[in-house]
C-alpha atoms as a PDB file:
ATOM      1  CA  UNK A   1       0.000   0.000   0.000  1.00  0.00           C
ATOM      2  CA  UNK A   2       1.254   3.519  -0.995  1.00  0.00           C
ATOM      3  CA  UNK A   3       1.973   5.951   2.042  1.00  0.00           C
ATOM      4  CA  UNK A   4       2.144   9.193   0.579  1.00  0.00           C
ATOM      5  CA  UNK A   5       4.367  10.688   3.714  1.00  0.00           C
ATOM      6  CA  UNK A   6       6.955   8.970   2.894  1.00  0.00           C
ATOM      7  CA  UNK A   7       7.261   8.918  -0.898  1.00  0.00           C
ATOM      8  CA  UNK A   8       8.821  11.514  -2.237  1.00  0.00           C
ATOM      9  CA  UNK A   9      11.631  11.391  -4.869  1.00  0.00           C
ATOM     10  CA  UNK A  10      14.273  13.968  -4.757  1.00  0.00           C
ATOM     11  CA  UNK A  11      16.696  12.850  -7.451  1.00  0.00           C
ATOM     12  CA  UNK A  12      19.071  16.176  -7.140  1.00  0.00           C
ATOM     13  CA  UNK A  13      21.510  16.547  -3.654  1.00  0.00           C
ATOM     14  CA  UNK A  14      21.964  19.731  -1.996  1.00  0.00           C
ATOM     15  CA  UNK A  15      25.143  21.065  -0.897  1.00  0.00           C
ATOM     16  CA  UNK A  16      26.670  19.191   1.656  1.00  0.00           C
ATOM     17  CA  UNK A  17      27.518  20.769   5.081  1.00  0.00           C
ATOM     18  CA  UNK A  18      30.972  20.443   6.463  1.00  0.00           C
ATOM     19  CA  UNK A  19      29.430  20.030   9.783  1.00  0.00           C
ATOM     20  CA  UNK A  20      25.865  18.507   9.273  1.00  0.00           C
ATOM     21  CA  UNK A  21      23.990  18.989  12.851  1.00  0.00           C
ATOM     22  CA  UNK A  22      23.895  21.201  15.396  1.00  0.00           C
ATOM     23  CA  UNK A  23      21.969  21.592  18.470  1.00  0.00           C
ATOM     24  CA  UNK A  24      18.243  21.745  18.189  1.00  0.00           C
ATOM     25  CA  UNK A  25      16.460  24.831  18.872  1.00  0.00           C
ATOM     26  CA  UNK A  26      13.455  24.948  20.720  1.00  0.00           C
ATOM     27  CA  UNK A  27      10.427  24.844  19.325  1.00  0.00           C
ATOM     28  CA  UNK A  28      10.969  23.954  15.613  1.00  0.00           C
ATOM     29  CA  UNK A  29      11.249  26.400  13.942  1.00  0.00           C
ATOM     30  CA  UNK A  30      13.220  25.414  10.458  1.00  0.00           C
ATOM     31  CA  UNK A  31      12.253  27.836   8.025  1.00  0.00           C
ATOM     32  CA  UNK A  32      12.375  24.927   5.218  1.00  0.00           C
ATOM     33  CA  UNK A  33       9.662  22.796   7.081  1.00  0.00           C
ATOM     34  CA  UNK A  34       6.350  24.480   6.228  1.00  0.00           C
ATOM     35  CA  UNK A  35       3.151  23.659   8.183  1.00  0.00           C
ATOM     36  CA  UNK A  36       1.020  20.867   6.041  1.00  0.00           C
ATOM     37  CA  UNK A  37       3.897  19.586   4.533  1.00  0.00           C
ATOM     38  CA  UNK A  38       3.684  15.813   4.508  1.00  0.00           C
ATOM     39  CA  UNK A  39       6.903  15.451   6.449  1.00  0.00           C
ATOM     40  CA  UNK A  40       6.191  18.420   9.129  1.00  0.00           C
ATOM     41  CA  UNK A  41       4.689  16.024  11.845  1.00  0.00           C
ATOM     42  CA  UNK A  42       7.498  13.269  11.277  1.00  0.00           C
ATOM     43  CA  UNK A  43      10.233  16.069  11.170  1.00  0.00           C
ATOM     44  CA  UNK A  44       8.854  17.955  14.559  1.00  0.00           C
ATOM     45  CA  UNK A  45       8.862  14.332  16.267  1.00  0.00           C
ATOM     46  CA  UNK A  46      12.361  13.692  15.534  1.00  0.00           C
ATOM     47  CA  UNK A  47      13.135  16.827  16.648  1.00  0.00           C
ATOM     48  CA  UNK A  48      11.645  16.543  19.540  1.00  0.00           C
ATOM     49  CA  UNK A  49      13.385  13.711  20.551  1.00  0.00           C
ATOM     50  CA  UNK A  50      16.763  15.335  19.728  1.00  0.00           C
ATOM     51  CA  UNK A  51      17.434  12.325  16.792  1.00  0.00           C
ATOM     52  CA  UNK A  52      17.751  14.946  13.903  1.00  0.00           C
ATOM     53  CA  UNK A  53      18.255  18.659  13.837  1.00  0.00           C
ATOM     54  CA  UNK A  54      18.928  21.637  11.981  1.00  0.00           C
ATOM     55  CA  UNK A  55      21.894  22.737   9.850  1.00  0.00           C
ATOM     56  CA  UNK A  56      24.188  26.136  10.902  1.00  0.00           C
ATOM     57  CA  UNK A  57      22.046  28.329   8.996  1.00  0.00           C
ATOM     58  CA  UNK A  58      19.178  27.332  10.723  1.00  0.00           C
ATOM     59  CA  UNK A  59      17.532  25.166   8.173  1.00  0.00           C
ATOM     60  CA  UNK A  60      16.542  21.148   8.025  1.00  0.00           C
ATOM     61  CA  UNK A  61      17.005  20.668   4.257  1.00  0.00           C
ATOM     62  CA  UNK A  62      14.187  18.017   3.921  1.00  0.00           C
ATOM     63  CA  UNK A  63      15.074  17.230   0.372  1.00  0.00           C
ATOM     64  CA  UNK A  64      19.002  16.860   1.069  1.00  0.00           C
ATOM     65  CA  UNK A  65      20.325  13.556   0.659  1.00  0.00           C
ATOM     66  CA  UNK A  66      20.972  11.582   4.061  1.00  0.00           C
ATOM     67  CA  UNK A  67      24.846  10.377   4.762  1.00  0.00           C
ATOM     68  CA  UNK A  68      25.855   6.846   5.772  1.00  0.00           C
ATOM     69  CA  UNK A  69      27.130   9.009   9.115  1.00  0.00           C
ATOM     70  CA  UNK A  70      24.193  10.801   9.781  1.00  0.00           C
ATOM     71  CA  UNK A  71      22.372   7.464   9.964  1.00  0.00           C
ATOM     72  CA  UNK A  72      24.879   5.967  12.328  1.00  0.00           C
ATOM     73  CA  UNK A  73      24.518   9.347  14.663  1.00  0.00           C
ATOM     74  CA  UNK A  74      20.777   9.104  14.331  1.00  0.00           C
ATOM     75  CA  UNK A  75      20.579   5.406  15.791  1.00  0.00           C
ATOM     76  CA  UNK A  76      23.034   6.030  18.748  1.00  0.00           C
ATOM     77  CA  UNK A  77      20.780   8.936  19.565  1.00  0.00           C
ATOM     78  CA  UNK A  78      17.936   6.652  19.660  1.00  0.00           C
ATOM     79  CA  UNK A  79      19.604   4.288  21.661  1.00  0.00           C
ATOM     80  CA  UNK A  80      20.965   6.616  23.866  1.00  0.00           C
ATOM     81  CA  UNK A  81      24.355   4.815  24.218  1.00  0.00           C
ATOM     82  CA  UNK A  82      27.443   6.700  25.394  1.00  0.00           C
ATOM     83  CA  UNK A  83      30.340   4.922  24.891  1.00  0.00           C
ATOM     84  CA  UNK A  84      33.511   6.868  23.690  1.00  0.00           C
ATOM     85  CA  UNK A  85      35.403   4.584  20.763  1.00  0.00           C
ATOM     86  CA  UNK A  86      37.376   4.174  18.147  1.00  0.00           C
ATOM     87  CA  UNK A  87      36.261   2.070  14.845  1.00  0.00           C
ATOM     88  CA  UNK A  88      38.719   0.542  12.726  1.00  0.00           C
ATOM     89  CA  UNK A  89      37.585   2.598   9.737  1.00  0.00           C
ATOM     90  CA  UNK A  90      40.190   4.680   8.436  1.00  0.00           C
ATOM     91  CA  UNK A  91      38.068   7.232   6.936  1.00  0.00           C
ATOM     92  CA  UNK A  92      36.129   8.040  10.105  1.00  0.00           C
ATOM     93  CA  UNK A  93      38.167  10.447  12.606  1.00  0.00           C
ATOM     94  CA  UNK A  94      38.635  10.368  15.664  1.00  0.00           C
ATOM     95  CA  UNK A  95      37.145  13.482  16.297  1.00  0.00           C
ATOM     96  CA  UNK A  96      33.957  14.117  13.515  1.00  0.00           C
ATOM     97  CA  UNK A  97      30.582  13.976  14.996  1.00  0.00           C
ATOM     98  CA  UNK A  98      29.512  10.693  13.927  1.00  0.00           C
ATOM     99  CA  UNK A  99      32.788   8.594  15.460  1.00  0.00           C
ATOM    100  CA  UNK A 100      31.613   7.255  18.287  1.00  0.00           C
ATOM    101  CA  UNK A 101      28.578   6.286  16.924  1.00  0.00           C
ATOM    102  CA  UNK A 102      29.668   4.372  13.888  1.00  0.00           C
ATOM    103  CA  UNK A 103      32.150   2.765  16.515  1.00  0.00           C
ATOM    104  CA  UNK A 104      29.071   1.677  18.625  1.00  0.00           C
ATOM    105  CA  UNK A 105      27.437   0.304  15.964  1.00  0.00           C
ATOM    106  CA  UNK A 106      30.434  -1.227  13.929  1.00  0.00           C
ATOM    107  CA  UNK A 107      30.731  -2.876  17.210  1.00  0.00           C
ATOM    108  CA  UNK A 108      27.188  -4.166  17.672  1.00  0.00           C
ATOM    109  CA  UNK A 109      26.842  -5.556  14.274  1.00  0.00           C
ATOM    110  CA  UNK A 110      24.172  -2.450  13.043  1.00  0.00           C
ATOM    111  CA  UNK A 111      26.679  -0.846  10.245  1.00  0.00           C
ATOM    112  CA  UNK A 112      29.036  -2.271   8.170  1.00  0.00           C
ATOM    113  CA  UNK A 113      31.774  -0.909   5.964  1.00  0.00           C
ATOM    114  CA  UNK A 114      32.664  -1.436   1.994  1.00  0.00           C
ATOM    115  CA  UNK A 115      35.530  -3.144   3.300  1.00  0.00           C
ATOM    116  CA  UNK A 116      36.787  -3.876   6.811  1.00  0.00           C
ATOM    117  CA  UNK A 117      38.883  -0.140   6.498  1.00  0.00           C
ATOM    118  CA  UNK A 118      36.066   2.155   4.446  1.00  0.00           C
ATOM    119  CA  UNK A 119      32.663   3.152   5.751  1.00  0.00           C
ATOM    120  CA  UNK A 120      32.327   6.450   3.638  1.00  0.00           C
ATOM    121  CA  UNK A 121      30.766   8.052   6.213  1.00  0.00           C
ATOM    122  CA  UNK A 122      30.204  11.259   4.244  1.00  0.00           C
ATOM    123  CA  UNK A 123      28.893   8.835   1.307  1.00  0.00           C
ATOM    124  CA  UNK A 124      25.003   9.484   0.724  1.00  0.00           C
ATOM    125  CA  UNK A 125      22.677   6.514   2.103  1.00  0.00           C
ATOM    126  CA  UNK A 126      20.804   4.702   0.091  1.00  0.00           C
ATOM    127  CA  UNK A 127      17.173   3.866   0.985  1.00  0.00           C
ATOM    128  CA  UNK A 128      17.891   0.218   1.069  1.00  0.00           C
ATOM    129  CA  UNK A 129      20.846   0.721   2.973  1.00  0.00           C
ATOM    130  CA  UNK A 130      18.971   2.852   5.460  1.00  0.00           C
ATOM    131  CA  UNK A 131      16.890   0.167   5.620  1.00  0.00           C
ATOM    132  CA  UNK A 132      19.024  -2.603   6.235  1.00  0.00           C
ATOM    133  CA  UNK A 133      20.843  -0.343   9.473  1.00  0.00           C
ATOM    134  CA  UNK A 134      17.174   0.197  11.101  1.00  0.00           C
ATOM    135  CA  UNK A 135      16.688  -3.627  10.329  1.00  0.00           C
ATOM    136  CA  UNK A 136      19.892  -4.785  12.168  1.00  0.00           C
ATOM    137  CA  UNK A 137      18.890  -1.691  15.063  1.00  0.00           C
ATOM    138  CA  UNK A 138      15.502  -3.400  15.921  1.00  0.00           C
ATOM    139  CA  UNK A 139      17.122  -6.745  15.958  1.00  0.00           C
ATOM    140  CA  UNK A 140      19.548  -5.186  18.493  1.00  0.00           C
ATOM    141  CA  UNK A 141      16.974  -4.432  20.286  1.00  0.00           C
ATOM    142  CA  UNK A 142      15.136  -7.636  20.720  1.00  0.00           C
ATOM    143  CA  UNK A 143      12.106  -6.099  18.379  1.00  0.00           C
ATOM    144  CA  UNK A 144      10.125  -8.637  16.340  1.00  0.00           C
ATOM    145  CA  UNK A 145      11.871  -8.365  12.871  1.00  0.00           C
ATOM    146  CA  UNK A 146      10.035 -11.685  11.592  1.00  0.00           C
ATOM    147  CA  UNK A 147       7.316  -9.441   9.616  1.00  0.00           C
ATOM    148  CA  UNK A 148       7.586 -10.220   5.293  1.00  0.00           C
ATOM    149  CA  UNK A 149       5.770  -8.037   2.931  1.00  0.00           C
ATOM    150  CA  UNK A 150       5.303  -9.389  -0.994  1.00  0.00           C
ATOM    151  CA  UNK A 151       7.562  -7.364  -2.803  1.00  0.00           C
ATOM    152  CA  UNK A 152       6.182  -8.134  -6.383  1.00  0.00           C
ATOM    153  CA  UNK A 153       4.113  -5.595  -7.410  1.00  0.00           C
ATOM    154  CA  UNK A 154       7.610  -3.364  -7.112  1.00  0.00           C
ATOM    155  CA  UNK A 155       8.458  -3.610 -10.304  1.00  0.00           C
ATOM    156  CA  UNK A 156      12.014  -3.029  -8.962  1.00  0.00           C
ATOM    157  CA  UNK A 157      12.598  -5.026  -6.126  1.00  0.00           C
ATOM    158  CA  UNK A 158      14.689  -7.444  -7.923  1.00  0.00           C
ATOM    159  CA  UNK A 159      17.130  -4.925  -8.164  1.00  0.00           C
ATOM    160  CA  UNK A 160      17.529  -4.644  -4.120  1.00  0.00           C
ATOM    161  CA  UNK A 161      20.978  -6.111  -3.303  1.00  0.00           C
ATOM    162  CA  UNK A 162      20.980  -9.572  -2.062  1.00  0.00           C
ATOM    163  CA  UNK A 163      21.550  -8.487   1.552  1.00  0.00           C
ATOM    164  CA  UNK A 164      18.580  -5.327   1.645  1.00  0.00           C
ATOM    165  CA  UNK A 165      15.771  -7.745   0.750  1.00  0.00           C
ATOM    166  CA  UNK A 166      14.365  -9.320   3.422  1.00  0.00           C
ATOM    167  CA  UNK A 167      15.321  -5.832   4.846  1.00  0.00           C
ATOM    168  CA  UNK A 168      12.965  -3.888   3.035  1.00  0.00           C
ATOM    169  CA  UNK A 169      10.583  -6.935   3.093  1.00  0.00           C
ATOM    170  CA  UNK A 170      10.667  -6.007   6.802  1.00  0.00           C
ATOM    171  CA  UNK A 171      10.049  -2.240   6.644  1.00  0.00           C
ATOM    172  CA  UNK A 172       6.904  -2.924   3.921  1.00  0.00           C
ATOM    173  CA  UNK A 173       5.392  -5.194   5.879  1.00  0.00           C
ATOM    174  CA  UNK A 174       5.901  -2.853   9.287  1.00  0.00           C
ATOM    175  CA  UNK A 175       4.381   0.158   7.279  1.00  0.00           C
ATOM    176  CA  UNK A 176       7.703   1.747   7.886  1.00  0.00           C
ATOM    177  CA  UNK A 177       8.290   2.662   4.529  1.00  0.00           C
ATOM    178  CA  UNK A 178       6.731   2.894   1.110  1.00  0.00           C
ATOM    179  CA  UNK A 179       7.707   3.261  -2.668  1.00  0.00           C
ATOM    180  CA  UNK A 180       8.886   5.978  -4.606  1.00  0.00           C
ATOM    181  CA  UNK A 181       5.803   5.140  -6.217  1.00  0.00           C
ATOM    182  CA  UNK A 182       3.243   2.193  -6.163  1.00  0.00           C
ATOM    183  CA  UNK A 183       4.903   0.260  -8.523  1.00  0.00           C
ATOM    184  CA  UNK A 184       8.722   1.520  -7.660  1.00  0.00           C
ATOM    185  CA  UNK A 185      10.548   0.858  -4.268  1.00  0.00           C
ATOM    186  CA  UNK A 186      13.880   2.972  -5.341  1.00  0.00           C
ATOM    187  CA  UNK A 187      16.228   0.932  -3.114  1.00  0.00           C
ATOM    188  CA  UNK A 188      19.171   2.638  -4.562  1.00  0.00           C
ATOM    189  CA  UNK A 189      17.902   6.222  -4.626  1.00  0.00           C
ATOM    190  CA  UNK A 190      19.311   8.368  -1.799  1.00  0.00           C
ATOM    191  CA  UNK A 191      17.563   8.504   0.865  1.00  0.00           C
ATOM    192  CA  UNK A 192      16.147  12.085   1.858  1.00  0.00           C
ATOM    193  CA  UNK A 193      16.043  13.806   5.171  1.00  0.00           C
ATOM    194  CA  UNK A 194      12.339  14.374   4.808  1.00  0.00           C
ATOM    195  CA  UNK A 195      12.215  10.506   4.545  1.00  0.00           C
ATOM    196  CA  UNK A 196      14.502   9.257   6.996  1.00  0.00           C
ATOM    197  CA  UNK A 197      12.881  11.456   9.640  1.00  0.00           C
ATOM    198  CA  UNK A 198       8.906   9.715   8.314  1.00  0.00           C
ATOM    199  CA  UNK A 199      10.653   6.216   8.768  1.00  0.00           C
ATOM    200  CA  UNK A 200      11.985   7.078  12.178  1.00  0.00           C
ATOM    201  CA  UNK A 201       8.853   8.276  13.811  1.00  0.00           C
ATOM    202  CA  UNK A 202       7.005   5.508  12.812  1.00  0.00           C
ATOM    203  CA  UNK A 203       9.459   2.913  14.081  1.00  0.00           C
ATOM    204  CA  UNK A 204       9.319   4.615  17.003  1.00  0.00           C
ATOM    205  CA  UNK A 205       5.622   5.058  17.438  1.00  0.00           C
ATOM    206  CA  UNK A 206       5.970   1.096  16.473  1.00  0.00           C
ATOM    207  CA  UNK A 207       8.692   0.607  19.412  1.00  0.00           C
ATOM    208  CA  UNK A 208       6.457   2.527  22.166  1.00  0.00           C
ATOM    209  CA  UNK A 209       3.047   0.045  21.433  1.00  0.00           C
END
């Protein structure tokens, strides 16, 4: 079934920040995020919870595309773990934002690398890939995971990668997220801020049933 909040298809990436988050202000008040848009709610909830915030010029940037760093920050937000590390990727310094985190979850088996050295952390996230994180997050957490959607009337979804399948099997059958279109699940599109923020209030809402 088609969510509309969640399917939007933003095929060109903004400019990317040197230094992607800061600290949220209180209320919202992103001068991007327009009342009524379908994201607003999703984005405000996320916010709330201090999981994703603004940029240094004040703005959310709900069409920007999503980085394989952010998403690692994002999910040791949510799981409110604190533990100073290093990772073994040697792209990810010691000192950016999202170090501990992709530590933490290099460590917990919730990210993985290209190689046992490169994580591209700066690298935009693809929707499967997003997908596949949040998959291996709930397991983590002891959520039920065994949930399969039929993926055929995506006329795509035999182009998910061999790992992302049951994955996004997983998040259609959850209602977590939704095509591109009704007939398109775009598992390699980059994934948008507007839609990472829709996926993580529902889990969420899911996780606090």
């Amino acid at each position: 079934m088609y969510i509309p909040i969640a399917g939007i298809d933003s095929s060109k990436p903004d400019p990317k920040p040197e230094r992607p988050e800061t600290t949220p202000p209180v209320p919202m008040s992103y001068p991007d995020i327009q009342t009524g848009a379908w994201y607003h709610d999703a984005v405000s909830f996320v916010h709330s919870k201090s999981l994703m915030s603004g940029f240094d010029d004040g703005s959310f940037r709900p069409e920007a595309h999503t980085t394989r760093g952010m998403i690692a920050a994002v999910l040791y937000r949510l799981d409110g773990a604190d533990t100073p590390n290093l990772s073994d990727f040697q792209d990810v310094k010691p000192d950016a934002y999202y170090a501990n985190a992709v530590a933490w979850g290099a460590s917990n088996g919730i990210i993985s690398g290209y190689s046992a050295d490169i994580f591209g952390p700066d690298d935009p996230i693809t929707r499967e890939q997003f997908i596949a994180m949040l998959y291996r997050y709930a397991a983590y957490k002891g959520h039920d995971v065994s949930a399969r959607a039929d993926l055929s009337a995506y006329t795509d979804a035999g182009a998910l990668s061999a790992y992302a399948a049951e994955n996004m099997k997983w998040a259609v059958a959850a209602h977590l997220i939704a095509g591109m279109t009704d007939a398109t699940l775009g598992g390699s599109l980059p994934a948008t801020r507007a839609q990472v923020a829709c996926v993580l209030a529902r889990f969420c809402t899911q996780a606090a049933e």
